[in-house]
Protein backbone atom coordinates (compact mmCIF):
# COMPACT_ATOMS: atom_id res chain seq x y z
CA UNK A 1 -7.47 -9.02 -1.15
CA UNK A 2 -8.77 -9.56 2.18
CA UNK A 3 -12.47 -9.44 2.41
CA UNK A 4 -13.91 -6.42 3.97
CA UNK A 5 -10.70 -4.96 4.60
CA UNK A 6 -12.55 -2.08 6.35
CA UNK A 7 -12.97 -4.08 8.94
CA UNK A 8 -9.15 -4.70 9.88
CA UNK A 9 -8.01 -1.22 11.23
CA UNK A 10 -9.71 2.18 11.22
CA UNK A 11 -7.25 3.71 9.01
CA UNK A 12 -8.51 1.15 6.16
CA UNK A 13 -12.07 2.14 7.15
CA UNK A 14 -11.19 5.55 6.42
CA UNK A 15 -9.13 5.26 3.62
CA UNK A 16 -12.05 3.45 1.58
CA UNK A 17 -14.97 5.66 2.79
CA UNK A 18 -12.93 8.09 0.99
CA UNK A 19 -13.57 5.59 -2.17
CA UNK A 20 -9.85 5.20 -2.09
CA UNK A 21 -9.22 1.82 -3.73
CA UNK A 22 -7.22 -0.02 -0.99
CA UNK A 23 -5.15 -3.57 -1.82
CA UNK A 24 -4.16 -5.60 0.93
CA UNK A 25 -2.13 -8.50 1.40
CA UNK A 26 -1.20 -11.51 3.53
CA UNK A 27 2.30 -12.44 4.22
CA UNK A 28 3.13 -8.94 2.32
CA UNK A 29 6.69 -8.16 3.06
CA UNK A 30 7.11 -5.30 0.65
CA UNK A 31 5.17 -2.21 2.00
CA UNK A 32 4.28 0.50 -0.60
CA UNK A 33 2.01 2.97 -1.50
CA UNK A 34 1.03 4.28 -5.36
CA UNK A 35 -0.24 7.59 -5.48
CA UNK A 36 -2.37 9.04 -8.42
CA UNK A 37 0.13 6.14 -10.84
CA UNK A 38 3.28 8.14 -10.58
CA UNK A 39 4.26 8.84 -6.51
CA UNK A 40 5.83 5.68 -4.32
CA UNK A 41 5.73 5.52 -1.20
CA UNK A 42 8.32 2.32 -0.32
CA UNK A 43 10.10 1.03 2.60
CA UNK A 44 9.32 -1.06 5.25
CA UNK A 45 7.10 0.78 7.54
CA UNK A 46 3.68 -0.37 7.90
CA UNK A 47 1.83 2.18 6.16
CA UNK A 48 -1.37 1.63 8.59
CA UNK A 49 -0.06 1.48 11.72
CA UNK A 50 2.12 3.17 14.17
CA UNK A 51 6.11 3.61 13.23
CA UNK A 52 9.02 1.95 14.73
CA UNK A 53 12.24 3.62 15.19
CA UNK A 54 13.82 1.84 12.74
CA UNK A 55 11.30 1.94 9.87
CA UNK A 56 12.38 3.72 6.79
CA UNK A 57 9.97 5.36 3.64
CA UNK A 58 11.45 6.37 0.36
CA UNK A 59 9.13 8.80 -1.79
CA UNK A 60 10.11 7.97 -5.26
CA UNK A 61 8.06 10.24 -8.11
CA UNK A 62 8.03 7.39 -10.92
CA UNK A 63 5.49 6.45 -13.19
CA UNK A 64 7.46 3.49 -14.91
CA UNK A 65 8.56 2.05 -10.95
CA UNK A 66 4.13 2.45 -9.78
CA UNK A 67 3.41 0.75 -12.62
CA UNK A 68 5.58 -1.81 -12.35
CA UNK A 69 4.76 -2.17 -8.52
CA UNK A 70 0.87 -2.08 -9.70
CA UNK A 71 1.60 -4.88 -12.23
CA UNK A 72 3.19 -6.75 -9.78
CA UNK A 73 0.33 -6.70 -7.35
CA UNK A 74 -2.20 -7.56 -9.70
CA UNK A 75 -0.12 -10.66 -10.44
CA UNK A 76 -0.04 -11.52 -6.93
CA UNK A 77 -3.66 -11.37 -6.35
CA UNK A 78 -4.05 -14.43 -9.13
């Protein structure tokens, strides 16, 4: 994780004065969003910023697919 990643955009600012625990990453490619461990959020629009026309977002109630997407971004953090 970036340090301070309140610093980077005011939506992260936000988002972790809300003690919302926020993961960030470099050279990220796959954008996603886990929700109390069971709702996705996937897809490639940047979940931070402003949309393109041509972004798509899938909302995908899973807990077996967020915990596999948390698993995998703890492994990327090592």
């Amino acid at each position: 994780m970036p340090s301070s990643p309140q610093n980077k955009t005011p939506s992260l600012g936000r988002l972790t004065s809300a003690v919302i625990c926020v993961k960030t990453q470099n050279h990220c490619y796959e954008r996603y969003a886990i929700i109390d461990q069971s709702l996705v959020w996937y897809g490639s629009m940047n979940l931070l910023s402003k949309n393109k026309e041509d972004d798509s977002l899938m909302r995908i109630v899973s807990p077996e697919i967020a915990a596999e997407l948390l698993e995998l971004g703890l492994k990327n953090e090592q």
